[in-house]
Each structure stands twice: as C-alpha cells, then as structure tokens.
Protein backbone atom coordinates (compact mmCIF):
# COMPACT_ATOMS: atom_id res chain seq x y z
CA UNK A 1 -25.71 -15.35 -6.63
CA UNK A 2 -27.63 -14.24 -10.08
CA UNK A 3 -26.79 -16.42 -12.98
CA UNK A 4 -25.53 -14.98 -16.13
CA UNK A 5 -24.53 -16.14 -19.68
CA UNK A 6 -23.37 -19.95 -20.00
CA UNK A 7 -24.64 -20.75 -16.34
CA UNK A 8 -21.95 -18.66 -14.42
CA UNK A 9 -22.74 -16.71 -11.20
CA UNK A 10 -22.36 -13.47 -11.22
CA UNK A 11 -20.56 -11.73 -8.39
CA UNK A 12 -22.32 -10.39 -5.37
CA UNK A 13 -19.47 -7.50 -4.82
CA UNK A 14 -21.79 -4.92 -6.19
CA UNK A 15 -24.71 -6.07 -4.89
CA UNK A 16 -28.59 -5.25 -6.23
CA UNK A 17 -27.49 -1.28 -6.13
CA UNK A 18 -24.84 -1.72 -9.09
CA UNK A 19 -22.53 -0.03 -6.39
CA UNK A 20 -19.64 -1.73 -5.33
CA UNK A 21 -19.24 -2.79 -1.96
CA UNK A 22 -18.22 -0.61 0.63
CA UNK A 23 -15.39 -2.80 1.87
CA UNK A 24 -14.16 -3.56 -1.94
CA UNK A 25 -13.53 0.33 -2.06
CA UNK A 26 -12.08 0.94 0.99
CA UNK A 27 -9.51 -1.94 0.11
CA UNK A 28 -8.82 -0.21 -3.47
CA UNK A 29 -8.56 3.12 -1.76
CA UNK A 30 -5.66 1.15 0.54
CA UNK A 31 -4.11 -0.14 -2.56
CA UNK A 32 -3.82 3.50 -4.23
CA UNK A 33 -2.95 5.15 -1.05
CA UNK A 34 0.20 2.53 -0.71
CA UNK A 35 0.73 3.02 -4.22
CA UNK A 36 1.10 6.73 -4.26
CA UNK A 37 3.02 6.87 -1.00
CA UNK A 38 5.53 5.18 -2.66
CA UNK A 39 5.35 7.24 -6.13
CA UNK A 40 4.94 4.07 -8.15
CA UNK A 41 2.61 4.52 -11.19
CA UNK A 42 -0.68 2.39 -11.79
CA UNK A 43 1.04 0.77 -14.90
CA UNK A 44 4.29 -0.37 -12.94
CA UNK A 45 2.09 -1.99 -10.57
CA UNK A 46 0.31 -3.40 -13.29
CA UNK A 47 3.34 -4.66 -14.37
CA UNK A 48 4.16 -5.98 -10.51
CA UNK A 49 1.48 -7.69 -10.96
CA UNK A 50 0.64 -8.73 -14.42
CA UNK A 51 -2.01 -6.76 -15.10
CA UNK A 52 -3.20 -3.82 -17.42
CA UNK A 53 -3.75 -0.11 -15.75
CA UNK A 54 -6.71 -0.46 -16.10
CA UNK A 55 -7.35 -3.73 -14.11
CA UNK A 56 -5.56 -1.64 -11.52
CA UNK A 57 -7.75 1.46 -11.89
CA UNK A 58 -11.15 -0.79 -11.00
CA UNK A 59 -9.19 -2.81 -8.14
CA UNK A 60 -8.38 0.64 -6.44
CA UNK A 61 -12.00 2.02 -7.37
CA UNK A 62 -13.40 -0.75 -6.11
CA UNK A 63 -15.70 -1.90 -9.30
CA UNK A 64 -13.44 -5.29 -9.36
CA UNK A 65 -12.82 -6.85 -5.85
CA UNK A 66 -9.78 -8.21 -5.32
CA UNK A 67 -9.25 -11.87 -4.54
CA UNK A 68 -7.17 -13.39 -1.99
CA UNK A 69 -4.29 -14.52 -4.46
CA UNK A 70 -4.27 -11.43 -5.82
CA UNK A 71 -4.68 -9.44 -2.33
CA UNK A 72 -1.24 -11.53 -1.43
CA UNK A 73 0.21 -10.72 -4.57
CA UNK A 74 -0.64 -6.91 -3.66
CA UNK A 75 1.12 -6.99 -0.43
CA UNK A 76 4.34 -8.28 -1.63
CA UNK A 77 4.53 -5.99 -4.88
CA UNK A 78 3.55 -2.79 -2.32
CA UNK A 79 5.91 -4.33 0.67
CA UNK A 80 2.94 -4.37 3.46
CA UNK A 81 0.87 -7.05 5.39
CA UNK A 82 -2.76 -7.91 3.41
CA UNK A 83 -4.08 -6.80 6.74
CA UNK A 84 -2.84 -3.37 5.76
CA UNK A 85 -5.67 -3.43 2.99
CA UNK A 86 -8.07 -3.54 5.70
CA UNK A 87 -6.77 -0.90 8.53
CA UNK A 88 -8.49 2.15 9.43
CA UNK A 89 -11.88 0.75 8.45
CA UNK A 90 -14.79 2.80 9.86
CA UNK A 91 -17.38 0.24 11.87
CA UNK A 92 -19.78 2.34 9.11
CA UNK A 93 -18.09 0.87 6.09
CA UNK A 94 -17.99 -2.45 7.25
CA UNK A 95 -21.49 -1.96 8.85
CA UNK A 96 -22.56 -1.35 4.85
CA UNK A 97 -21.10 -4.58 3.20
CA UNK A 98 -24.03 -6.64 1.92
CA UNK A 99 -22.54 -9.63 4.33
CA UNK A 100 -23.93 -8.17 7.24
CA UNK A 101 -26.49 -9.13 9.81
CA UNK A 102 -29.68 -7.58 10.09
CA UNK A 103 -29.11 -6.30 13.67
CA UNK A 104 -25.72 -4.87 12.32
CA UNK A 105 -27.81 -3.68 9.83
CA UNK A 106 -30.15 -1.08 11.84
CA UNK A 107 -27.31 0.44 14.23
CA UNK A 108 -24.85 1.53 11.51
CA UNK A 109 -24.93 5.33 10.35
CA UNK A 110 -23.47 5.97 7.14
CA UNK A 111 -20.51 8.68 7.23
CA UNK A 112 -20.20 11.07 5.04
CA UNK A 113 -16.86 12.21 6.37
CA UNK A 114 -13.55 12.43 3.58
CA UNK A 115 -11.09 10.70 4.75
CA UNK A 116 -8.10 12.47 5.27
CA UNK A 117 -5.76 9.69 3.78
CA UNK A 118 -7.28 9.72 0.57
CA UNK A 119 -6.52 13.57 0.18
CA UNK A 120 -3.82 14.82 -2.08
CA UNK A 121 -2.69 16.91 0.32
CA UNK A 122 -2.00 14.19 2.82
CA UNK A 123 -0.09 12.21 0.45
CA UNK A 124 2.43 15.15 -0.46
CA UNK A 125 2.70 16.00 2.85
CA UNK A 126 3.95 12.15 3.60
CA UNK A 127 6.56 12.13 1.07
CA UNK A 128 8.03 14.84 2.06
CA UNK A 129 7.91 13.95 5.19
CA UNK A 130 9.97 10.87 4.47
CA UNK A 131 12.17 12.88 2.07
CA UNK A 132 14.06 14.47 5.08
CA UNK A 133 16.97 12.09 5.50
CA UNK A 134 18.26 13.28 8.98
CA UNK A 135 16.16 11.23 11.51
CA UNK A 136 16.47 13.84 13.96
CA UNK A 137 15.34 16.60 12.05
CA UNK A 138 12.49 14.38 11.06
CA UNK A 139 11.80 13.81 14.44
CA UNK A 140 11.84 17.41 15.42
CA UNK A 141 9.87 17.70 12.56
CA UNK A 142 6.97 15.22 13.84
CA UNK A 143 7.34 16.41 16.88
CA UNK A 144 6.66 20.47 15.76
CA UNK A 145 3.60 19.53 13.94
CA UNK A 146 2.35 17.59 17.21
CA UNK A 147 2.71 20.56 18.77
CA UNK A 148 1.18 22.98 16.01
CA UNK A 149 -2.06 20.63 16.06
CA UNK A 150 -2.57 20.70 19.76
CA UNK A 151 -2.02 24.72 19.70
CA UNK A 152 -4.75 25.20 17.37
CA UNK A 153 -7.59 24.74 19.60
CA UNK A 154 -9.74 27.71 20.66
CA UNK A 155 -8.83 29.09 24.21
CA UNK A 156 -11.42 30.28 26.77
C-alpha cells in the first residue's frame, strides 16, 4: 500500500493503472442493475443508506469499492444476498483483479463482450416482465420467448 498525506495508506482498489479494479466494477454494476430493476433512484438509495448520490454514483462505477459493512448494508436496502453482488462474474474479471496469482495471471483473456444485463434494453424488458400480474400469462409469456430464442437459429 502507497502512503499518502499524514501517513495513511492509500487504497490498492485502483491499482498502479488509476483504473479501478475489475471486481470493484462488476460489484457497482450489480448494485445499479438491482437498483434499476427495482426503479429506485440513486438518491433514495443514498438515502437507504446514508449517503450522497454521488457516493452512490462511484460505488456503482466502481471508482470507490465498497466495504463489507457497507456491502451488508447494500443487500438489505436492495432486498438480496451480498453474494448477489458477486454472481455472474466472468473467470476474466476476476482473472484481472490485482489479487491474483501469477499463474492466474497468464491464462486469463480479457473479454471485451457487453454484458447483456447492463443494457437498457434488458432492464425495460425485466420490468415489464414483472409488470404482468397474472402468473400464468407471465408464464406463457416466459415460456413464448423460450421458444422465440430457440427458433431463431439458422436451419440447414
């Protein structure tokens, strides 16, 4: 850990590179994903929370990690397990936090993939998803896009 001002370390989240950690952003991506899905804004989770917007704006950009008091705090404001915060992380994300060993190191591939969760377009599609009250026409629902997806590959 560098020292700064007054003898205090400085954090290792962002590293030598000035970018922040891999695994800080995919965690802040979690948080805003959760967020939106639930069409509360960043200043009421501020408020959840006791923060400003803007503490919650670097939390879900990942330039301010997120501690474990505060990762609790997260999942009881947003109603989800803290090990939410870490599902669907790629091997390559985690393969890219600083923490890593050097054999980890030399097999993990950077991807350059968007994922889907963070689009817009995902998240709209959700809500309305969960807008349609009747749990069997949201079944039927699921169930027609299941069957629209696997119709959409090419035929020989």
């Amino acid at each position: 850990m560098a020292l700064t001002g007054r003898g205090r370390r400085k954090a290792e989240g962002a590293g030598r590179t000035g970018k922040p950690n891999p695994v800080d952003v995919h965690v802040g991506g979690r948080v805003r994903l959760r967020r939106t899905l639930l069409g509360m804004s960043q200043e009421k989770l501020g408020e959840g929370l006791g923060l400003t917007f803007q503490q919650v704006q670097k939390y879900e950009r990942g330039a301010n990690r997120i501690g474990a008091s505060r990762l609790y705090d997260l999942s009881r404001v947003l109603d989800v397990p803290v090990s939410f915060f870490f599902d669907d992380m790629s091997t390559e994300t985690s393969g890219q936090s600083p923490r890593r060993t050097p054999a980890l190191a030399e097999s993990a591939a950077p991807s350059y993939e968007a994922d889907p969760m963070a689009k817009r377009e995902t998240l709209e599609l959700v809500r309305a998803y969960y807008k349609v009250t009747d749990p069997t026409v949201r079944k039927r629902l699921f169930e027609l896009a299941k069957a629209l997806a696997t119709n959409t590959e090419p035929k020989s």
